[in-house]
C-alpha atoms as a PDB file:
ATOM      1  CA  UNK A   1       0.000   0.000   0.000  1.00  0.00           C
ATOM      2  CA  UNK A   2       1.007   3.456  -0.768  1.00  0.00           C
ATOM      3  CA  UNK A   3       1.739   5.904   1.491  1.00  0.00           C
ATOM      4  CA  UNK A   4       0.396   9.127   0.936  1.00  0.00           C
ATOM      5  CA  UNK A   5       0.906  12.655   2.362  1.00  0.00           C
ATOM      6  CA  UNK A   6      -1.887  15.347   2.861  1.00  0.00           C
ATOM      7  CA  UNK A   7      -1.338  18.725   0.925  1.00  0.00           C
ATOM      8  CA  UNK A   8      -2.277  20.272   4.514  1.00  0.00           C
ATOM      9  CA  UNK A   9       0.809  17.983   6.034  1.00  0.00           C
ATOM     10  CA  UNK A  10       3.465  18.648   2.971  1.00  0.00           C
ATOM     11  CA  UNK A  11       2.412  22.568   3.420  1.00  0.00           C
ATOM     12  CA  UNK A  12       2.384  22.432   7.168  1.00  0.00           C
ATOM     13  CA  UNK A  13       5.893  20.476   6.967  1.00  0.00           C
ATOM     14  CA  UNK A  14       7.710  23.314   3.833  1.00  0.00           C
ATOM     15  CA  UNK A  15       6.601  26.030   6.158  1.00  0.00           C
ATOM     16  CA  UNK A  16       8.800  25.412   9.210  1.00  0.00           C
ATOM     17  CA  UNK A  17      11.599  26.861   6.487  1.00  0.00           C
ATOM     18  CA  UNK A  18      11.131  30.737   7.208  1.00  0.00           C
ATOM     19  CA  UNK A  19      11.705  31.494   4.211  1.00  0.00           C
ATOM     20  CA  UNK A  20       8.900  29.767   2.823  1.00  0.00           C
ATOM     21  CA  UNK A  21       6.893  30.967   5.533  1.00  0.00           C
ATOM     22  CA  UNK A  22       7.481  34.069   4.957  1.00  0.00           C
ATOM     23  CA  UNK A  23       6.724  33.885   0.746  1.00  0.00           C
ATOM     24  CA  UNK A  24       3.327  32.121   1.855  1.00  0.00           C
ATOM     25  CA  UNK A  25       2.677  34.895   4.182  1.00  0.00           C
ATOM     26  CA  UNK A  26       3.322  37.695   2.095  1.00  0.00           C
ATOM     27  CA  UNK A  27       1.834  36.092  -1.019  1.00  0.00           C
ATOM     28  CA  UNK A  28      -1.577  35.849   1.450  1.00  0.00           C
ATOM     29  CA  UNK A  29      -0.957  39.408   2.382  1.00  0.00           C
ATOM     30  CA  UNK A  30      -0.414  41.012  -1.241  1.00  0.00           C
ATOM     31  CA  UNK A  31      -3.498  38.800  -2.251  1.00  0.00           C
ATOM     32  CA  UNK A  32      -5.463  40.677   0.939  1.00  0.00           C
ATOM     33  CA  UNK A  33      -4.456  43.859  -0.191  1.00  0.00           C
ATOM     34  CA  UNK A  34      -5.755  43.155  -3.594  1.00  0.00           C
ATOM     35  CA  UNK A  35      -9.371  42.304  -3.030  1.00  0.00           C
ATOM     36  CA  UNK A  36      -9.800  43.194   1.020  1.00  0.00           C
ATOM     37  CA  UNK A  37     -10.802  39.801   2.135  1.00  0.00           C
ATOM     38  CA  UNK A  38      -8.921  38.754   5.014  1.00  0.00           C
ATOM     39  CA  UNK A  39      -9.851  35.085   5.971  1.00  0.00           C
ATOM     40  CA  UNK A  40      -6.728  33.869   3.450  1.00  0.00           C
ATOM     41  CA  UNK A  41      -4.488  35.818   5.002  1.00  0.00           C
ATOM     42  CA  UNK A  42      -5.740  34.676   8.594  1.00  0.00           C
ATOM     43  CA  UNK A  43      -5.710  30.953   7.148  1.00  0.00           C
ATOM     44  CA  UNK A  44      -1.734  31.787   6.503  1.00  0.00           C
ATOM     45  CA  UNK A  45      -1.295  33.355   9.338  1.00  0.00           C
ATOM     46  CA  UNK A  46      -2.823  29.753  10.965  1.00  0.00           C
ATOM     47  CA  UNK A  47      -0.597  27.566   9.023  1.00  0.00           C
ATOM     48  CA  UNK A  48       2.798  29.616   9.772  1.00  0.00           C
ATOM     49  CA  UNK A  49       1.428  28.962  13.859  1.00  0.00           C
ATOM     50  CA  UNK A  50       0.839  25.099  13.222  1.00  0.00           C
ATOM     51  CA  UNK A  51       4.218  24.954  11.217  1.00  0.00           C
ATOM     52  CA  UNK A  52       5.995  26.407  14.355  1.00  0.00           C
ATOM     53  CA  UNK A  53       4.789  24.397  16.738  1.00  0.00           C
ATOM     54  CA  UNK A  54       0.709  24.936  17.233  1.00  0.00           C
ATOM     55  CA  UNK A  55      -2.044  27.446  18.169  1.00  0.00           C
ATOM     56  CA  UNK A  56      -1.296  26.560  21.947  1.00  0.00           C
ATOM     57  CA  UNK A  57       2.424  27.671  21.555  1.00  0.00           C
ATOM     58  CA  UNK A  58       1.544  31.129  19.627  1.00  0.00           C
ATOM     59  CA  UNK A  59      -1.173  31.919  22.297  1.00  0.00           C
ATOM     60  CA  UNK A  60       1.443  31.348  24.987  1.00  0.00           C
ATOM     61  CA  UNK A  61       4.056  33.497  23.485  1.00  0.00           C
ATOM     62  CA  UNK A  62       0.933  36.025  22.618  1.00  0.00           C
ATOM     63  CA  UNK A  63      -0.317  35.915  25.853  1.00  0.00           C
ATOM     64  CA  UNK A  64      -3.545  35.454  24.108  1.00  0.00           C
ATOM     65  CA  UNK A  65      -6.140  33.121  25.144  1.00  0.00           C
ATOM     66  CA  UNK A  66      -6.079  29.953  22.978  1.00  0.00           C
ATOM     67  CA  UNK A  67      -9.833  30.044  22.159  1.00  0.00           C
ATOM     68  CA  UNK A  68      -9.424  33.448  21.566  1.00  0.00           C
ATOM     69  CA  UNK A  69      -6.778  33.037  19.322  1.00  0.00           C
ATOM     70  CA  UNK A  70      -8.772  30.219  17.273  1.00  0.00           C
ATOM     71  CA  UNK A  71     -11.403  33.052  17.246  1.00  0.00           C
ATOM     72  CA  UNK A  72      -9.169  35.512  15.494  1.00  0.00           C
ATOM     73  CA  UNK A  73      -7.460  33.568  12.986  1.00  0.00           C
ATOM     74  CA  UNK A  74     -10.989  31.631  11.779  1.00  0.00           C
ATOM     75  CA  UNK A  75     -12.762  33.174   8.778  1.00  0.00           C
ATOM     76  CA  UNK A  76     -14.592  35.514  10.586  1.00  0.00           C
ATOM     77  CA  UNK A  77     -11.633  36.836  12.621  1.00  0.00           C
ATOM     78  CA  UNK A  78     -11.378  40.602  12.844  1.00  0.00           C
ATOM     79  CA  UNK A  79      -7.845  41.026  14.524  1.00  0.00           C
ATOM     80  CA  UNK A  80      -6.724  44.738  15.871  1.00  0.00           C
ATOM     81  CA  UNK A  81      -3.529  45.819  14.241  1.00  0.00           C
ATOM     82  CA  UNK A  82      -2.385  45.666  17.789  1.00  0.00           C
ATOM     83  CA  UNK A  83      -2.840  42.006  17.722  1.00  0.00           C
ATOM     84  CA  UNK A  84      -2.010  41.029  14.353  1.00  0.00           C
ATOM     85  CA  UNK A  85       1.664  43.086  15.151  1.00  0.00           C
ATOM     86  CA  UNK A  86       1.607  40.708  18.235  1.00  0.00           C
ATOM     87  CA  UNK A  87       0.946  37.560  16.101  1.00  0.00           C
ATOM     88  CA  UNK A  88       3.594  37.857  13.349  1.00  0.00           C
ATOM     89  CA  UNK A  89       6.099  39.229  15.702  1.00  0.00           C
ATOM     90  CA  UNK A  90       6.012  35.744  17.594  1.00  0.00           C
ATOM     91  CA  UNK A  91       6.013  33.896  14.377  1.00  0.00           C
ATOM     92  CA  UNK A  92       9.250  35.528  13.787  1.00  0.00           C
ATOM     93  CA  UNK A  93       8.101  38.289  11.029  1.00  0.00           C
ATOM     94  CA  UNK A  94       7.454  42.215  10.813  1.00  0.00           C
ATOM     95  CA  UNK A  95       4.955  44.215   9.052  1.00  0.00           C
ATOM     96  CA  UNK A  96       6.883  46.517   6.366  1.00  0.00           C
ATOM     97  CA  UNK A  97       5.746  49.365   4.329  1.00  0.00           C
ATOM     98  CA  UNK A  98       6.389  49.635   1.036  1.00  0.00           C
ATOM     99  CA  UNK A  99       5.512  52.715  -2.503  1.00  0.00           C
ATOM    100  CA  UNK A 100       2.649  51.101  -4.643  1.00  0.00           C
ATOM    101  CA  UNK A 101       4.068  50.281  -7.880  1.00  0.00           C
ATOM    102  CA  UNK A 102       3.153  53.962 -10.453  1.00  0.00           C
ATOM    103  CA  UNK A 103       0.049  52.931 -11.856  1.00  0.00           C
ATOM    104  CA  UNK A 104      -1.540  50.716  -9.278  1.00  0.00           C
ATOM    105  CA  UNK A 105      -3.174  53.087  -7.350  1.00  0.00           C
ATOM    106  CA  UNK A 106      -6.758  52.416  -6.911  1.00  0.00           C
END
């Protein structure tokens, strides 16, 4: 019998590379930015936190309650900029600020 690996494992597993993480995450973000729906960007968000070690983990180095923090990242999450600074700090990122390309203006 073959075995056979979940795209939600092999992801899970080629984001504990930061540097993949952080491509996924900005990839999410960019997309975001694009067409103002955040729930892929939360999913990303998710994945980076189960890549480094779990929900649990991130809410302990968040000190954010754990339900809480399921509550933010889900599809309906609205996080303060407050918290999302908190989130990708402990995920080992930053937030950075960068000239829309001449022409992309909306």
């Amino acid at each position: 019998m073959k075995n056979t690996v979940s795209y939600e494992d092999n992801l899970i597993d080629s984001l504990k590379d930061p540097e993949e993480a952080a491509i996924y995450l900005q990839v999410a973000f960019d997309e975001y930015q694009e067409d103002g729906h955040m729930e892929a960007f939360l999913l990303a968000l998710s994945n980076v936190a189960k890549a480094q070690g779990g929900i649990a983990k991130l809410a302990e180095k968040t000190n954010l309650n754990r339900q809480n923090l399921y509550r933010i990242l889900s599809k309906t999450g609205n996080p303060t900029l407050d918290t999302l600074g908190a989130i990708i700090k402990q995920l080992g990122f930053v937030l950075t600020i960068r000239p829309i390309a001449v022409g992309n203006h909306r």
